[in-house]
Protein backbone atom coordinates (compact mmCIF):
# COMPACT_ATOMS: atom_id res chain seq x y z
CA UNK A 1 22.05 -29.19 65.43
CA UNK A 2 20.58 -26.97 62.97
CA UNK A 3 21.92 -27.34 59.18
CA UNK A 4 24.44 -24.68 58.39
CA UNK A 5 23.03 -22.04 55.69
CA UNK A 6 25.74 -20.43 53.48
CA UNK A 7 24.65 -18.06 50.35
CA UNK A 8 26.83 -17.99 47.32
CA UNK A 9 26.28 -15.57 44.46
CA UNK A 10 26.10 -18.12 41.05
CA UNK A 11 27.93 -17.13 38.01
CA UNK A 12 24.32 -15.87 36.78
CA UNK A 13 23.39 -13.05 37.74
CA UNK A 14 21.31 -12.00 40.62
CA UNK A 15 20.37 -15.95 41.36
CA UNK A 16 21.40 -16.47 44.82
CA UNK A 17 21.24 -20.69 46.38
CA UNK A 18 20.99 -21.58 49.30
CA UNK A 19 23.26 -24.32 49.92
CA UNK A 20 22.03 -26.93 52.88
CA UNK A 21 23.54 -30.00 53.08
CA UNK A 22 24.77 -29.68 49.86
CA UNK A 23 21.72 -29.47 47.90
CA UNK A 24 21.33 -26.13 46.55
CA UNK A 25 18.19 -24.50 45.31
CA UNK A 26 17.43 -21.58 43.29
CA UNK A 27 15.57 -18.73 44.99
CA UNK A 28 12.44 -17.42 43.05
CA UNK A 29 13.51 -14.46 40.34
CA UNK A 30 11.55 -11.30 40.60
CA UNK A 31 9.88 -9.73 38.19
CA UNK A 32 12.10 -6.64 37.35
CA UNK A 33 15.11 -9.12 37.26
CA UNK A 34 13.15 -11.09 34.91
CA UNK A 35 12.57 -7.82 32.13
CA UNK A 36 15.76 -6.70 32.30
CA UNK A 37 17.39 -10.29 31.29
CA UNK A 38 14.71 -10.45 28.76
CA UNK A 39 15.88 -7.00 27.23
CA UNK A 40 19.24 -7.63 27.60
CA UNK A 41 18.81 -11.03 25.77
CA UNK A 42 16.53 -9.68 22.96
CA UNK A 43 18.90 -6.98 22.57
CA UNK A 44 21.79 -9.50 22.38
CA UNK A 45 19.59 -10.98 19.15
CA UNK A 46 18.92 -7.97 17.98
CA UNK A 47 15.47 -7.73 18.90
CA UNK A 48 14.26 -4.93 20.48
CA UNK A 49 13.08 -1.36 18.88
CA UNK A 50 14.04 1.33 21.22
CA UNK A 51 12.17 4.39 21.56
CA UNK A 52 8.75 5.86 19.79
CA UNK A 53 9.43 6.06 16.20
CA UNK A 54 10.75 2.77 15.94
CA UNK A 55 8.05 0.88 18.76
CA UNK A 56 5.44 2.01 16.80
CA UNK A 57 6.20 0.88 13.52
CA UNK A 58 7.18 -2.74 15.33
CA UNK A 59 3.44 -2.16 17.20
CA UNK A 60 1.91 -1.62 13.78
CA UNK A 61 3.62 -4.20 11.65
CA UNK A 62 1.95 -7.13 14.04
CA UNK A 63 6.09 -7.81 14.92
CA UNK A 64 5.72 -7.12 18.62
CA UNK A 65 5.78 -9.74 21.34
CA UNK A 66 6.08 -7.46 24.20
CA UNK A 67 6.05 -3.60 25.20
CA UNK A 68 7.45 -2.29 27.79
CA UNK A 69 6.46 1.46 28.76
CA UNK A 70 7.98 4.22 31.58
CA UNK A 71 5.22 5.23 33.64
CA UNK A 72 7.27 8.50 34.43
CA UNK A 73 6.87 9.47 30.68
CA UNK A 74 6.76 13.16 30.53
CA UNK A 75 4.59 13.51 27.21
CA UNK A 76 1.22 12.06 27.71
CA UNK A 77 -0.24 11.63 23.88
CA UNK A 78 3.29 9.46 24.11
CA UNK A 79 1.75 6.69 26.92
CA UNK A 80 -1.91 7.72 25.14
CA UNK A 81 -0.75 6.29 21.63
CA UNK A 82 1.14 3.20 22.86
CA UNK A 83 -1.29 2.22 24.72
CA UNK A 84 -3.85 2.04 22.51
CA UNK A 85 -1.99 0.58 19.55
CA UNK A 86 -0.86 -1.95 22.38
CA UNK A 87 -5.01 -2.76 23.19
CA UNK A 88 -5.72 -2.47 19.42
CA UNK A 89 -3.05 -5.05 17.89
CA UNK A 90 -3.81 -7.46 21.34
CA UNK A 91 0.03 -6.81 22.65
CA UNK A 92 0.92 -7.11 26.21
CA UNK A 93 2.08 -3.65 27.90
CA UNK A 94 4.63 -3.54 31.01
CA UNK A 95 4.73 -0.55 32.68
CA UNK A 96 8.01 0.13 34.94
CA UNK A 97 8.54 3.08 36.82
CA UNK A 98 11.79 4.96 35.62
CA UNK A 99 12.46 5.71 32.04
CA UNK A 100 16.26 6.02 33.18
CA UNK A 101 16.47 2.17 33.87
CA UNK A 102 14.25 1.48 30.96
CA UNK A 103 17.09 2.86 29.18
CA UNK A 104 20.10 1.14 30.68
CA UNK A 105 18.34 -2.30 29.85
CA UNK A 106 17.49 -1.38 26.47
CA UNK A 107 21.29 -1.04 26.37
CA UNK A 108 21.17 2.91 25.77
CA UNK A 109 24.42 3.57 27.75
CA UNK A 110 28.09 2.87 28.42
CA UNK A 111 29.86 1.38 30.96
CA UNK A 112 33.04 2.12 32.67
CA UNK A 113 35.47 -0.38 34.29
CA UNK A 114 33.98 -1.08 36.91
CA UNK A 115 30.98 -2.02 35.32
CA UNK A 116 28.59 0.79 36.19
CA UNK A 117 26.42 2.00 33.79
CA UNK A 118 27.00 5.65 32.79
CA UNK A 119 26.21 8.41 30.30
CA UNK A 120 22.55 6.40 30.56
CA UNK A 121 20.12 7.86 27.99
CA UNK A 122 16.53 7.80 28.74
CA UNK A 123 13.83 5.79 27.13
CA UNK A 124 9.97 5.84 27.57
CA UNK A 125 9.50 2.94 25.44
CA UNK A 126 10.97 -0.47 24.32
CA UNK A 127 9.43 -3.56 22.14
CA UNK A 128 10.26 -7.08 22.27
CA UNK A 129 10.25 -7.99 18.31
CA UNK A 130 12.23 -11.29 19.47
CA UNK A 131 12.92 -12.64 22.65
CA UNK A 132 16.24 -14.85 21.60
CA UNK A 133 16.51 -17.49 23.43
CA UNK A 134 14.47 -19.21 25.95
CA UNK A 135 15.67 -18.69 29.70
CA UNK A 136 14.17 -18.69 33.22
CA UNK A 137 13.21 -15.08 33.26
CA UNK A 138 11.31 -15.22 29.83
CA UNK A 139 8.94 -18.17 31.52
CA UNK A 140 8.41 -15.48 34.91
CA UNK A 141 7.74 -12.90 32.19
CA UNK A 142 5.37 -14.68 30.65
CA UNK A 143 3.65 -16.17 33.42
CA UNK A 144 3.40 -12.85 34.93
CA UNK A 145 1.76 -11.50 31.88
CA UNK A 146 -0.28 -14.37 31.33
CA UNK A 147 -1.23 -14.95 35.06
């Protein structure tokens, strides 16, 4: 008889196990899992400079670990001058698609009782200055970036 295969949602979240046996084992994160737990934890240690005034003074003070970019920015000189004081100061650059999630992980909205984000204000741009602690998704972040 085949083992029996149950999935239980862990108190982290969006880990699922699979239990077999009784062993569990953690499926592989992904990587947009892995930025938004890294923004949420850098914002948690107050790390992170939201938006373009204060990215680029965190880009040009050497302070940045990480930026992270909306490829649906709607002013082009915007992605133009990241980018290149990303490539000049030898910071890594993460593009994701939607400037609307980029600015419900940066922590730019409220939530209602249910826990859904709302009111969510947009944001083309977001710099690690500190990551906080270390955690699973930082070391898939990095190894992505690295990699």
């Amino acid at each position: 008889a085949p083992p029996s295969r149950r999935w239980l949602e862990s108190s982290r979240p969006r880990t699922l196990y699979i239990m077999e046996d009784g062993e569990a084992a953690p499926v592989a994160m992904d990587l947009t899992t892995a930025v938004k737990e890294v923004l949420k934890k850098s914002l948690i240690h107050d790390g992170l400079a939201r938006g373009l005034h204060e990215a680029v003074k965190a880009l040009d003070r050497r302070s940045a670990h990480l930026c992270v970019l909306a490829s649906d920015c709607d002013e082009p000189s915007y992605s133009q001058l990241v980018d290149a004081l990303c490539k000049e100061h030898g910071i890594k650059l993460l593009q994701v698609p939607s400037k609307m999630d980029l600015g419900e992980w940066a922590g730019l909205c409220k939530y209602d009782s249910e826990g859904n984000a709302r009111n969510v204000v947009k944001c083309s741009c977001v710099v690690v200055k500190d990551y906080g602690e270390e955690s699973e998704a930082l070391n898939v972040l990095l190894g992505h970036l690295n990699g």
